[in-house]
Protein backbone atom coordinates (compact mmCIF):
# COMPACT_ATOMS: atom_id res chain seq x y z
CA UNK A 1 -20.40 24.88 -29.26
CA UNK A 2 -18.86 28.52 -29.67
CA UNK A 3 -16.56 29.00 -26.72
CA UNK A 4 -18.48 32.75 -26.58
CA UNK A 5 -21.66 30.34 -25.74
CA UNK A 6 -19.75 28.71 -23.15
CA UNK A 7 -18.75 31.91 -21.44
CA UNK A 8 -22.61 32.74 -20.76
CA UNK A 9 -22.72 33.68 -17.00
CA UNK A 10 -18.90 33.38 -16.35
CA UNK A 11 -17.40 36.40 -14.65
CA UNK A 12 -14.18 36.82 -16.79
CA UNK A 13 -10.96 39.02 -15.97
CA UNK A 14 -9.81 39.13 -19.20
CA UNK A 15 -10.12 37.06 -22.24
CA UNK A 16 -7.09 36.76 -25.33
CA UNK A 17 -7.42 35.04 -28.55
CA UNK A 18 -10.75 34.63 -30.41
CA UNK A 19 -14.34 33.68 -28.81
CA UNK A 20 -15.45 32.42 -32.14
CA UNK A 21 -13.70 29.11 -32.19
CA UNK A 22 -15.93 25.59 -31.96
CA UNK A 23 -15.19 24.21 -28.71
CA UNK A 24 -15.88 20.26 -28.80
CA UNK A 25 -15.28 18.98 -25.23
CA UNK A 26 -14.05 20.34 -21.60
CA UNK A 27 -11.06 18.41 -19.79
CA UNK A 28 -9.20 18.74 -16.78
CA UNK A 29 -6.64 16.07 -17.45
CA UNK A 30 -4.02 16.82 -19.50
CA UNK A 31 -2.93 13.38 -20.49
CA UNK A 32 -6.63 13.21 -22.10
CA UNK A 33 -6.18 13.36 -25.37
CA UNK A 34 -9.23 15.43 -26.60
CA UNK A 35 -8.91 17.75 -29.78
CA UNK A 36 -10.93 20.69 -29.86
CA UNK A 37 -11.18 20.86 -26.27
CA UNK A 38 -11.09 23.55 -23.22
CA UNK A 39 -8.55 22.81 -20.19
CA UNK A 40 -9.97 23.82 -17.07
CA UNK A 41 -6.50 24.65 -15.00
CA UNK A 42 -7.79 23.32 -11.32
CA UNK A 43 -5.81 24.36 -8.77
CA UNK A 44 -6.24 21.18 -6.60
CA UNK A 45 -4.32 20.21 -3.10
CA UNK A 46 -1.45 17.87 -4.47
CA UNK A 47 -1.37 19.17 -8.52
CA UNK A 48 -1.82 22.54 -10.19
CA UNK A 49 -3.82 22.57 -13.57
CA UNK A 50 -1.96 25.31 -14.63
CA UNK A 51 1.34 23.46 -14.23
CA UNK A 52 0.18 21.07 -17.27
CA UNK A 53 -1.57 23.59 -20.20
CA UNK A 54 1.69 22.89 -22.29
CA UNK A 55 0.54 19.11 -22.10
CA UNK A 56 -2.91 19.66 -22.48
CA UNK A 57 -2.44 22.00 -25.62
CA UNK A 58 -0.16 19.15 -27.43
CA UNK A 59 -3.26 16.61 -27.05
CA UNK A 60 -5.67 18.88 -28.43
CA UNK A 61 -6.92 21.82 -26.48
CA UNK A 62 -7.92 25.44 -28.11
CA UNK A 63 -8.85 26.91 -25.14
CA UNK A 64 -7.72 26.89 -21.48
CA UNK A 65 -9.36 28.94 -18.60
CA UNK A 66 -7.05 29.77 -16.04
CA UNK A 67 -6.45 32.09 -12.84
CA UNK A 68 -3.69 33.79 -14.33
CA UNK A 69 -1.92 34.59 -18.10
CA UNK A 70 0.26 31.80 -19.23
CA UNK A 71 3.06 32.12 -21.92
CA UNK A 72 1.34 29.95 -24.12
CA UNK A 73 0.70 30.39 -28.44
CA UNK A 74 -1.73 33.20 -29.19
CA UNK A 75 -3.16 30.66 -31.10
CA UNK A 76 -5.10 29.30 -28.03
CA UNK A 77 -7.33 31.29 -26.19
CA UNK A 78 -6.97 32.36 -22.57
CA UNK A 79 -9.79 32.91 -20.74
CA UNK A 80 -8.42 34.23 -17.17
CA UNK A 81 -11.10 34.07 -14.04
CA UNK A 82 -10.53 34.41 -10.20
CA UNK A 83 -11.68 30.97 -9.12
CA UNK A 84 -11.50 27.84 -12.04
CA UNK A 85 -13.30 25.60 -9.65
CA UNK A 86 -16.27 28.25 -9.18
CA UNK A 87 -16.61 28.74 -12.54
CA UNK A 88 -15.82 24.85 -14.77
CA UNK A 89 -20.14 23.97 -13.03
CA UNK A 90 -21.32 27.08 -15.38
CA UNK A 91 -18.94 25.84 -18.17
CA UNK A 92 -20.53 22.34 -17.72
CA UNK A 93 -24.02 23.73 -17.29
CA UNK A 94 -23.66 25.25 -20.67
CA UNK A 95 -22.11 22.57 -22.27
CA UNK A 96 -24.08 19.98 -21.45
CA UNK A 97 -27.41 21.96 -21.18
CA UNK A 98 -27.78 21.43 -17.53
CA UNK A 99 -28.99 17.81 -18.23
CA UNK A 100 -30.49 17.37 -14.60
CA UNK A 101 -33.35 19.57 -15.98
CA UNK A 102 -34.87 16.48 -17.66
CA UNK A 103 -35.40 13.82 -14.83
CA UNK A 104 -36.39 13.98 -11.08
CA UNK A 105 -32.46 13.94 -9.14
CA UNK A 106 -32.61 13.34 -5.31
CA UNK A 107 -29.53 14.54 -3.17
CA UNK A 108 -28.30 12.84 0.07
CA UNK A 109 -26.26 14.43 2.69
CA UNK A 110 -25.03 13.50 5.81
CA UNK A 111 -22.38 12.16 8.13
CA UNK A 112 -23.82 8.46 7.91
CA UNK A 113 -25.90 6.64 5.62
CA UNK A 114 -25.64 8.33 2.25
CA UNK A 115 -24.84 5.08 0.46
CA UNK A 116 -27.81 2.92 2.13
CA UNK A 117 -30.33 5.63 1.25
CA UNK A 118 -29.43 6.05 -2.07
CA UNK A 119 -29.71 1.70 -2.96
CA UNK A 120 -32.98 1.89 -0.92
CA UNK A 121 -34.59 4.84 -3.08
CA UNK A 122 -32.89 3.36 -6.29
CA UNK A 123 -34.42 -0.40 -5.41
CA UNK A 124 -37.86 1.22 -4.51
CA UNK A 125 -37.82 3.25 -7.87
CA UNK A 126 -36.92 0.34 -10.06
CA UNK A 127 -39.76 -1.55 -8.50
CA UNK A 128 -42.31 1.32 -9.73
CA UNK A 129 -40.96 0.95 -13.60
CA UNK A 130 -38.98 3.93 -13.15
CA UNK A 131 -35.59 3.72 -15.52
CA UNK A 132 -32.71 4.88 -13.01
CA UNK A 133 -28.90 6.10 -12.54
CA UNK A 134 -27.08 6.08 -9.29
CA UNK A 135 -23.84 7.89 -7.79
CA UNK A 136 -22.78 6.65 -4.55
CA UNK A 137 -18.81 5.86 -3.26
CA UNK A 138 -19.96 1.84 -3.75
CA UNK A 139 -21.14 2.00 -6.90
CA UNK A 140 -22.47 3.99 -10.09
CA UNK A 141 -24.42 2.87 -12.30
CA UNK A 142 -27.08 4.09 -15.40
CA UNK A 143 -29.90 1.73 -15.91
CA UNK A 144 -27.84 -0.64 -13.93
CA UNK A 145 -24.71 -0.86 -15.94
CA UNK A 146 -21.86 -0.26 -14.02
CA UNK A 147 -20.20 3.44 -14.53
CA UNK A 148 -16.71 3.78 -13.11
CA UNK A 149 -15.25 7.44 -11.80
CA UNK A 150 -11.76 8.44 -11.29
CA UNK A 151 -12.55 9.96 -8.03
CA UNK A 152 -14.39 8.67 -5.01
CA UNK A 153 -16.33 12.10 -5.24
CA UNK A 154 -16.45 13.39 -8.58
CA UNK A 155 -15.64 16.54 -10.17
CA UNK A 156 -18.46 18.80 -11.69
CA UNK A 157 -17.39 17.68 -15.06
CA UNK A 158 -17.77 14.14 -14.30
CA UNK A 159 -21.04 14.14 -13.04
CA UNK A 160 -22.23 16.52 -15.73
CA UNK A 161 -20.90 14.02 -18.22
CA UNK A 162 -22.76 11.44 -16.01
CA UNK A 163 -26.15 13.25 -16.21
CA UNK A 164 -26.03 13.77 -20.04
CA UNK A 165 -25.38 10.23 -20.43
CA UNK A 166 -28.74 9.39 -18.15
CA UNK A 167 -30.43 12.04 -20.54
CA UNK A 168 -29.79 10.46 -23.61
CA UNK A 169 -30.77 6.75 -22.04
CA UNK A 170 -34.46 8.67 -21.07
CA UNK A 171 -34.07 7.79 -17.35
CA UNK A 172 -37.06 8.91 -15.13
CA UNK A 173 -35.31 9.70 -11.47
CA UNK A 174 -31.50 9.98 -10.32
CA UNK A 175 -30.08 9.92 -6.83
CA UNK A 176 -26.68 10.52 -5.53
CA UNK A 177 -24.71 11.06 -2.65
CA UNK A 178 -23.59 14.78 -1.64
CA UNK A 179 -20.47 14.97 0.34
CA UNK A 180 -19.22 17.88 2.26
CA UNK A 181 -16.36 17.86 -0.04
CA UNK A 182 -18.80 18.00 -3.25
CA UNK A 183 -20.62 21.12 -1.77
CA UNK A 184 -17.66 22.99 -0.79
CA UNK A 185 -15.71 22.35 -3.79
CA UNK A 186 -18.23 23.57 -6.43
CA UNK A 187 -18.53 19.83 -7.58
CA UNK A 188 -22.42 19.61 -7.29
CA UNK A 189 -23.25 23.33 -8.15
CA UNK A 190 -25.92 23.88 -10.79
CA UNK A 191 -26.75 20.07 -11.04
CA UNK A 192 -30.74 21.15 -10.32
CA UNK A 193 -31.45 18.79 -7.27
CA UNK A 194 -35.20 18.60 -7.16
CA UNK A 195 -35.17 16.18 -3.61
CA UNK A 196 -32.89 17.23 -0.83
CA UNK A 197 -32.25 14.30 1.74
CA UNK A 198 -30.44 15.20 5.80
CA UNK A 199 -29.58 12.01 7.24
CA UNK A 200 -27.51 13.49 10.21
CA UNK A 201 -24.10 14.81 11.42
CA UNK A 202 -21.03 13.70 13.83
CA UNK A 203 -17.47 13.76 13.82
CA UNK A 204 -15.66 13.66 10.20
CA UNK A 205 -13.62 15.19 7.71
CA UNK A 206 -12.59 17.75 10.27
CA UNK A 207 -9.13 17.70 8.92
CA UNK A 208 -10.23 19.84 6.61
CA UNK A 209 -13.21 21.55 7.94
CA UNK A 210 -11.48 22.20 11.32
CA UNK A 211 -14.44 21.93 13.16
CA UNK A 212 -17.86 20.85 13.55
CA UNK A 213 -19.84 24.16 13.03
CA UNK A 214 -18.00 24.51 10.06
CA UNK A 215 -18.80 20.97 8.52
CA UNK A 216 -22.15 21.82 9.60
CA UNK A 217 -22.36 24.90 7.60
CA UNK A 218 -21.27 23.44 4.61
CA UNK A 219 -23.94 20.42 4.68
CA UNK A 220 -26.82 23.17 5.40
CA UNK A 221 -25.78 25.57 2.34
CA UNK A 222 -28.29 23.51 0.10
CA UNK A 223 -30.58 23.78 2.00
CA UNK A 224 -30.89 27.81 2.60
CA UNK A 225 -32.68 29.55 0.14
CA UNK A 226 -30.19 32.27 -0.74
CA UNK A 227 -28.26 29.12 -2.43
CA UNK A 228 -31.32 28.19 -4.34
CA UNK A 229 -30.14 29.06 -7.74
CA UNK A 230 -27.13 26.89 -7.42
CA UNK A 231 -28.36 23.78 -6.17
CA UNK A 232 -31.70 23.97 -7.50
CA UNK A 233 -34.35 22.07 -4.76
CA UNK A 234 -38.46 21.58 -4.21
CA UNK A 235 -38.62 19.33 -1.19
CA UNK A 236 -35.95 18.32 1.65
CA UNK A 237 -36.29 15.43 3.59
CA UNK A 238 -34.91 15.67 6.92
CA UNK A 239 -34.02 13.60 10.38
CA UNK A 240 -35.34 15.85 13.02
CA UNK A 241 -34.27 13.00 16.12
CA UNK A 242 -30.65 14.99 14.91
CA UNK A 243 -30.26 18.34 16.43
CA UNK A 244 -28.28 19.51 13.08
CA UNK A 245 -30.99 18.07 11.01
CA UNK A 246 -34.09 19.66 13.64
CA UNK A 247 -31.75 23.64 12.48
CA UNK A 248 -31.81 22.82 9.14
CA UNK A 249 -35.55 22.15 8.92
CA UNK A 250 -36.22 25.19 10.83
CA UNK A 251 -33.94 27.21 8.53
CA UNK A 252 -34.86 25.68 5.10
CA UNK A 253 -37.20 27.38 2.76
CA UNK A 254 -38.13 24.42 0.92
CA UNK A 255 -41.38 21.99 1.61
CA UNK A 256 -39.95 20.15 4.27
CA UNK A 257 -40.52 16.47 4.84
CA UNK A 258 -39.73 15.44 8.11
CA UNK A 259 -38.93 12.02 9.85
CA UNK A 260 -38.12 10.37 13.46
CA UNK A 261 -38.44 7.25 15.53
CA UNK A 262 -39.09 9.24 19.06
CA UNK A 263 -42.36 10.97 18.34
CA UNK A 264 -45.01 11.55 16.32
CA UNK A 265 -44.64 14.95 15.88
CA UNK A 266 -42.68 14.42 12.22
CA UNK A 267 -44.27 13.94 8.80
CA UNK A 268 -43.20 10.11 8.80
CA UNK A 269 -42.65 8.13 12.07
CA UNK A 270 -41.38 4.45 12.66
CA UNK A 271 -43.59 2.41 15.31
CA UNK A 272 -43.89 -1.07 16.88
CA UNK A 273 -40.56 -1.31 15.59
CA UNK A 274 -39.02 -5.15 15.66
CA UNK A 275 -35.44 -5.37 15.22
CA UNK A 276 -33.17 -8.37 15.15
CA UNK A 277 -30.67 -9.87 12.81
CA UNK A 278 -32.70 -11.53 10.83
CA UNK A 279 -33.84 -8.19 9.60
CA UNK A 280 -36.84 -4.93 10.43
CA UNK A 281 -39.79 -4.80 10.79
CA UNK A 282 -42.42 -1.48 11.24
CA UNK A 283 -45.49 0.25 11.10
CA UNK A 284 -44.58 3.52 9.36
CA UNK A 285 -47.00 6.32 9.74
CA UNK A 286 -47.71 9.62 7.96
CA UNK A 287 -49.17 12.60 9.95
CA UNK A 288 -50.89 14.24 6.77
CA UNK A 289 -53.30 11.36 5.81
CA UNK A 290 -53.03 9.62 9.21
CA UNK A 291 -51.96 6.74 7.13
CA UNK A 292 -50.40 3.81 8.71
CA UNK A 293 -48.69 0.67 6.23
CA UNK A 294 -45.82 -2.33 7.38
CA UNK A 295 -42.18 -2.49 6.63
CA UNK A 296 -40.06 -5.09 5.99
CA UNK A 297 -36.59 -5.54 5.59
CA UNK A 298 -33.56 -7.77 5.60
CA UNK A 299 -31.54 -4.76 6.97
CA UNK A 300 -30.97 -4.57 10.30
CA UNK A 301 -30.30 -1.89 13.08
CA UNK A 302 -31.83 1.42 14.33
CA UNK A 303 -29.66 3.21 11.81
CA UNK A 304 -30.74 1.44 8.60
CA UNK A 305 -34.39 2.77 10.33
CA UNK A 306 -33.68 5.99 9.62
CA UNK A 307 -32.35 5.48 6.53
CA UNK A 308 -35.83 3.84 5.38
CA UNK A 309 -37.81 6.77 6.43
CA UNK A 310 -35.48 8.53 4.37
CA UNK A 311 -36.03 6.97 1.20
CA UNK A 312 -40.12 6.64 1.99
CA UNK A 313 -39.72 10.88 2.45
CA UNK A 314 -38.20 10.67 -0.82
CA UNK A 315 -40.61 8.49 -2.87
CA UNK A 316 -43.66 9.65 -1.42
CA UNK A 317 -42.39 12.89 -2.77
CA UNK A 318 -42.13 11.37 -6.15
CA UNK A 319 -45.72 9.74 -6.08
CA UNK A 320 -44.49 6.21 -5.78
CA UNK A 321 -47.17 3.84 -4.77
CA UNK A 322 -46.95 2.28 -1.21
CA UNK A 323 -46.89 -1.08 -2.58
CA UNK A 324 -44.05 0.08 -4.59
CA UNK A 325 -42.03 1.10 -1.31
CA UNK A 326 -42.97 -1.99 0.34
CA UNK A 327 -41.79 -4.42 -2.17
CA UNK A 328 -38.15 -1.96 -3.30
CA UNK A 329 -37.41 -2.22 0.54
CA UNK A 330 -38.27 -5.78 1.21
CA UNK A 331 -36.07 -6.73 -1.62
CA UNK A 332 -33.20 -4.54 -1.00
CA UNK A 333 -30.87 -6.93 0.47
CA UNK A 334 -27.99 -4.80 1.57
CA UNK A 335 -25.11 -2.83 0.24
CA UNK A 336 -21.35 -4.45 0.04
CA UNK A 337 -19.17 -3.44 3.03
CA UNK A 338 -22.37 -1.89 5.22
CA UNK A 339 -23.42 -3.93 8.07
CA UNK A 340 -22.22 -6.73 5.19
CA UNK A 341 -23.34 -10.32 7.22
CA UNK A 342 -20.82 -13.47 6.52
CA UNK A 343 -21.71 -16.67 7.97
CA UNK A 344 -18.52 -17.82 9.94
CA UNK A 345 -20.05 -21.00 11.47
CA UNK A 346 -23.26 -22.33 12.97
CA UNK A 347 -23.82 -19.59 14.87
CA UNK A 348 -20.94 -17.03 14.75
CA UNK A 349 -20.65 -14.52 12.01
CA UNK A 350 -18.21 -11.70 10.41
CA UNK A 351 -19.77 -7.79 9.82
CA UNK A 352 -18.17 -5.93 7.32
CA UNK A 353 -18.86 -2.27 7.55
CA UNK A 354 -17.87 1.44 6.38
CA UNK A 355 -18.03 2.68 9.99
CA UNK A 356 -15.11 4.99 10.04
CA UNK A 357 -16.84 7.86 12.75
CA UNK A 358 -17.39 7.70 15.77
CA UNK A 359 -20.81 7.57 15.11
CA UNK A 360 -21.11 5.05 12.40
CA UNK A 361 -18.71 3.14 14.90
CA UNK A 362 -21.00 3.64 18.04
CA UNK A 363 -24.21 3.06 15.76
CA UNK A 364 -22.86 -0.31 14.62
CA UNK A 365 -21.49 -1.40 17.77
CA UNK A 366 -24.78 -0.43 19.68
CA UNK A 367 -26.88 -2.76 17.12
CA UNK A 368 -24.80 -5.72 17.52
CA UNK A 369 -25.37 -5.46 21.45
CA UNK A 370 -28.81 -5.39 21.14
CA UNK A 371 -29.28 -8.22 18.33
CA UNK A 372 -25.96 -10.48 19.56
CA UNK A 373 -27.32 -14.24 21.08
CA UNK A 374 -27.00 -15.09 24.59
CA UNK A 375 -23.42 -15.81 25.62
CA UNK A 376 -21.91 -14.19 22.26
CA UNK A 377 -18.97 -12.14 21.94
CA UNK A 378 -18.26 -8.59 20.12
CA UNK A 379 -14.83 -8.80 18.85
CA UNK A 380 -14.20 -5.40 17.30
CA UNK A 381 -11.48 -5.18 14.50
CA UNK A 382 -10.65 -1.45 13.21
CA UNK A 383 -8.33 1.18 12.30
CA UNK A 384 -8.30 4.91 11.66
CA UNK A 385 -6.67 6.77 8.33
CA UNK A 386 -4.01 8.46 8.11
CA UNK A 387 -3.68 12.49 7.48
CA UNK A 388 -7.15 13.11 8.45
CA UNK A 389 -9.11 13.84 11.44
CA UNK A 390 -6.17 12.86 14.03
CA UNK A 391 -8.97 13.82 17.08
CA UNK A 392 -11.48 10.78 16.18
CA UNK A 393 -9.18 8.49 17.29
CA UNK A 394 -9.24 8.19 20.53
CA UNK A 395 -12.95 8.66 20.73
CA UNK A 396 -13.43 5.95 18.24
CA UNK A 397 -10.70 3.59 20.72
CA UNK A 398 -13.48 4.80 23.70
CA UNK A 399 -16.09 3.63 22.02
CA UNK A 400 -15.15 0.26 21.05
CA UNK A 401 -13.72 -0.25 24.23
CA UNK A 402 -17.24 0.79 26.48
CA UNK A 403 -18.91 -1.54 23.58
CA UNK A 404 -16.72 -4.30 22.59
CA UNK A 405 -16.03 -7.63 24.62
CA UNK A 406 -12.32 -7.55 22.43
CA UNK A 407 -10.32 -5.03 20.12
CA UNK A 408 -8.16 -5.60 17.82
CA UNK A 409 -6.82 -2.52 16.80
CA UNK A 410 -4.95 -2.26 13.42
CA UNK A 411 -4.25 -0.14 10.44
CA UNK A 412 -6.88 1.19 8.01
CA UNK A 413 -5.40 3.44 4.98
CA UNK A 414 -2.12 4.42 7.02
CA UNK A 415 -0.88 6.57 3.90
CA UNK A 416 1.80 9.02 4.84
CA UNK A 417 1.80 8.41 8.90
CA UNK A 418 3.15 5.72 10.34
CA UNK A 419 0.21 3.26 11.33
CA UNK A 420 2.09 2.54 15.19
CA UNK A 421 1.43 6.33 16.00
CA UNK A 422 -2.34 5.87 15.21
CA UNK A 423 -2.73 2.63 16.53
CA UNK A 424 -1.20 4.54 19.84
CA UNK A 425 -3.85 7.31 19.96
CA UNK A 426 -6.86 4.93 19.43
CA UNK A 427 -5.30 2.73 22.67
CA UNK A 428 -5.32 6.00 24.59
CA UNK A 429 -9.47 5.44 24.01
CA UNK A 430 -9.14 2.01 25.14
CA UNK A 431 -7.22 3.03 28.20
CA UNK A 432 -9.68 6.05 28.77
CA UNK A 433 -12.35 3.19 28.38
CA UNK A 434 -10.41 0.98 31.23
CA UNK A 435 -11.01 -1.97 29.08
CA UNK A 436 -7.64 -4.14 28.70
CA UNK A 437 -9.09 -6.95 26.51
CA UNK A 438 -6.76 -5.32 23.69
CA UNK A 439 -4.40 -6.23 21.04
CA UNK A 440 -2.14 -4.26 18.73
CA UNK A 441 -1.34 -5.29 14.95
CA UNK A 442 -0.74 -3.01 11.87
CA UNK A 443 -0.91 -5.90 9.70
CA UNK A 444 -4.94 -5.24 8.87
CA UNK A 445 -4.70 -9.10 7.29
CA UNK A 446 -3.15 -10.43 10.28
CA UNK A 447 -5.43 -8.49 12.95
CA UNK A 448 -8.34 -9.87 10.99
CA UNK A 449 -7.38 -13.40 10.95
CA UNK A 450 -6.66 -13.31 14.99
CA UNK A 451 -9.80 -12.34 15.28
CA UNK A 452 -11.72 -14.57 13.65
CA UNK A 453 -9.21 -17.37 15.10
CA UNK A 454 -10.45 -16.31 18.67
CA UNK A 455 -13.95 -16.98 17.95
CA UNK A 456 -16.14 -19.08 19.42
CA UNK A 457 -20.48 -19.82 19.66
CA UNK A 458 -22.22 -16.80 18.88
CA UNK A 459 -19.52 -13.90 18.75
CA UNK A 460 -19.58 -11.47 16.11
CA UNK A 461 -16.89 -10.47 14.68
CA UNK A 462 -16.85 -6.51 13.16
CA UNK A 463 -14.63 -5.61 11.07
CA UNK A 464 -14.65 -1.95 10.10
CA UNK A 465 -13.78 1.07 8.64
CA UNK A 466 -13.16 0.42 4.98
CA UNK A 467 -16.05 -1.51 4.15
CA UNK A 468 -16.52 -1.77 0.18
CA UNK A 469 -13.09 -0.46 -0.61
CA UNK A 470 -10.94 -2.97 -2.25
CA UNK A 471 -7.58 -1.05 -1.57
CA UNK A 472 -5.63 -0.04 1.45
CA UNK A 473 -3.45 3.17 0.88
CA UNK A 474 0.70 3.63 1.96
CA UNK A 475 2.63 6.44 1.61
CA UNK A 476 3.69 5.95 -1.83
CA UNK A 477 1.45 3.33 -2.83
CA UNK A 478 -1.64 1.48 -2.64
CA UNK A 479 -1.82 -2.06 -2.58
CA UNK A 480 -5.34 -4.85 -3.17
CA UNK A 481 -6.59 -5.26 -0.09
CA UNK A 482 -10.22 -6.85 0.59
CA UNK A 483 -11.60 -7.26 4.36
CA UNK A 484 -14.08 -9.70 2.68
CA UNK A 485 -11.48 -12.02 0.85
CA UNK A 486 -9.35 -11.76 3.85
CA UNK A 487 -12.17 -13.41 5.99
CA UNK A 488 -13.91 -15.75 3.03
CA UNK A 489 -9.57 -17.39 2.78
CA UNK A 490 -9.91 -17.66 6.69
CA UNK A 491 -13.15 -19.74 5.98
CA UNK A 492 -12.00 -21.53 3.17
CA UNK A 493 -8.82 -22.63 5.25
């Protein structure tokens, strides 16, 4: 494509060297070697892009665009714009000829849940015929082969590249998961979102949102109309039992799908509801057709609930059958590292899950107290990560203390702080909690394997906070680290 085709739409300071010149590929990674290419110079939070054109020119780039003018051969062309990251989703968007255009592409947002949502919709698609692709922070895939990122949420080039690839396999439907992070960093602009999913909000990221209103205003921007031409959008499905989720729906210009499990006042409802560890089961109803059909599921918890209705709003939307959404739920069995079940004996077990708010903590905790056998324990295993959101911490060390029987409190992805000052604030919870059934130890493998040495008839043991991830992150490195192998060695011993 001719790089003056690429400009279309760009606001550009200045541009030197020729617009004529066949531009074969964007990159933002200068050890890519890709001839024929544009660098996109991202001005990120550890790297500049800037600080690596040289590199980027020597493996093949003709073109960079850039924030400022760079001392580089006139040969190349500079094209110099205010904000790189604002402006590499319209370079993508022309590149790739906005690729989202040619299937139905859902978009879930939220605090908790994202991941569940997305594998139910996905499973419930795949059982109407409908050829998929997936984003979510467990796993990618297009028409279920596994597609690997370089970044837990990827960059608008990524997912671009992504989408094209779905194009060209002729899927039917797409959903994905749409952090805070994705929204705010241009990562998910122009992508043409056609289903717009609110699961709810709590405490996260505020390390670097700062503060709740702020997170919140971020997750609502797709939702407003004055964003429409970015994001794209038809129909939003939205939690209304959430207060952030009730403003949104009042403040959204799109047809507005709305679900709850207090009332029947919202589009979907859940009723007669049946929960236990085994697994759900629920009347759903719809208020338009006063239609009324049964759920099942091996899922359990009032949480994975909501995240049900979620995926109904969604496929309804669509026009997928009932009997489709019956069967794609029913045989959903679960996604790795949430509410993840592990057989420890006859009658105790090990939970695996992502819980790493205090709401995903308190959500999880709360289920296991309701669904737990007589006499059974909850011994709670977790950590919190280091260099983010330092104020969770003691909340989270509240919660499990109000809601476990035991804590073992440990290290999650310490990176650069040292894991015995945030094993200190999440005591302070504990404290604040007055419950002294409490250990400390940093070593996550050795506060897991205490814990499931302690257990005896019918305790649960939760493990949580890092869930699927296969890694735990130091300060200058990042070693293997599975909560699942840790506990299948313990069983195997």
């Amino acid at each position: 494509m001719k790089l003056i085709k690429l400009l279309k739409d760009i606001k550009f300071k200045k541009i030197y060297g020729s617009v004529d010149i066949e531009v074969k590929d964007i990159s933002i990674n200068s050890k890519n070697k890709i001839p024929g290419s544009i660098f996109v110079a991202i001005v990120g939070f550890k790297h500049n892009g800037h600080d690596f054109i040289s590199e980027a020119i020597d493996m093949g780039a003709v073109a960079v665009l850039v924030q400022k003018k760079v001392n580089i051969s006139s040969t190349v062309t500079q094209v110099i714009v205010d904000d790189c990251r604002k402006s590499i989703p319209i370079l993508c968007r022309n590149f790739f000829q906005s690729p989202g255009k040619s299937f139905k592409l859902a978009g879930v947002t939220g605090t908790n849940g994202k991941t569940t949502t997305c594998f139910l919709i996905n499973s419930i698609l795949n059982d109407a015929g409908l050829k998929t692709s997936m984003i979510t922070t467990v796993e990618s895939h297009i028409m279920n082969k596994l597609v690997s990122f370089d970044r837990t949420t990827p960059e608008s080039l990524d997912l671009n590249r992504f989408f094209f690839k779905s194009k060209a396999k002729n899927i039917d439907a797409a959903c994905m998961e749409v952090s805070s992070h994705s929204i705010d960093l241009h990562r998910i602009d122009y992508l043409n979102f056609d289903y717009l999913v609110f699961t709810n909000l709590s405490q996260d990221h505020l390390d670097y949102h700062k503060n709740i209103n702020n997170y919140f205003n971020v997750k609502k921007k797709i939702f407003l109309e004055k964003y429409r031409y970015i994001y794209g959008g038809k129909s939003a499905v939205i939690n209304i039992d959430d207060s952030h989720g009730l403003k949104i729906a009042k403040a959204t210009d799109l047809n507005t799908i709305s679900y709850s499990l207090k009332s029947n006042h919202a589009d979907i409802w859940a009723e007669n509801i049946k929960n236990s560890i085994s697994g759900i089961e629920m009347d759903v109803c719809r208020a338009n057709n006063r239609q009324q059909f049964k759920i099942t599921s091996p899922l359990c918890g009032y949480f994975n609930i909501y995240n049900i209705l979620a995926a109904i709003g969604v496929c309804l939307e669509i026009g997928v059958s009932i009997k489709n959404i019956q069967s794609g739920i029913k045989y959903m069995y679960g996604v790795k590292g949430r509410f993840e079940k592990i057989v420890l004996g006859s009658s105790a077990a090990a939970v695996i899950d992502y819980a790493h708010t205090p709401d995903g903590l308190k959500n999880v905790l709360e289920t296991l107290r309701l669904i737990i056998k007589p006499g059974g324990r909850i011994i709670t295993v977790f950590g919190c990560g280091g260099d983010r959101d330092k104020k969770k911490r003691e909340i989270m060390g509240q919660i499990s203390g109000n809601l476990s029987d035991f804590v073992v409190i440990t290290s999650d992805n310490p990176r650069s702080e040292s894991p015995e000052s945030i094993t200190g604030m999440i005591e302070e919870g504990l404290i604040k909690a007055g419950n002294k059934n409490y250990i400390k130890q940093v070593d996550r493998k050795k506060a897991i394997t205490e814990a499931l040495n302690m257990v005896k008839e019918n305790d649960v043991v939760l493990i949580a906070g890092k869930g699927h991830e296969n890694y735990q992150e130091f300060k200058d490195y990042r070693i293997h680290f599975s909560d699942q192998e840790i506990v299948k060695d313990w069983i195997g011993k």
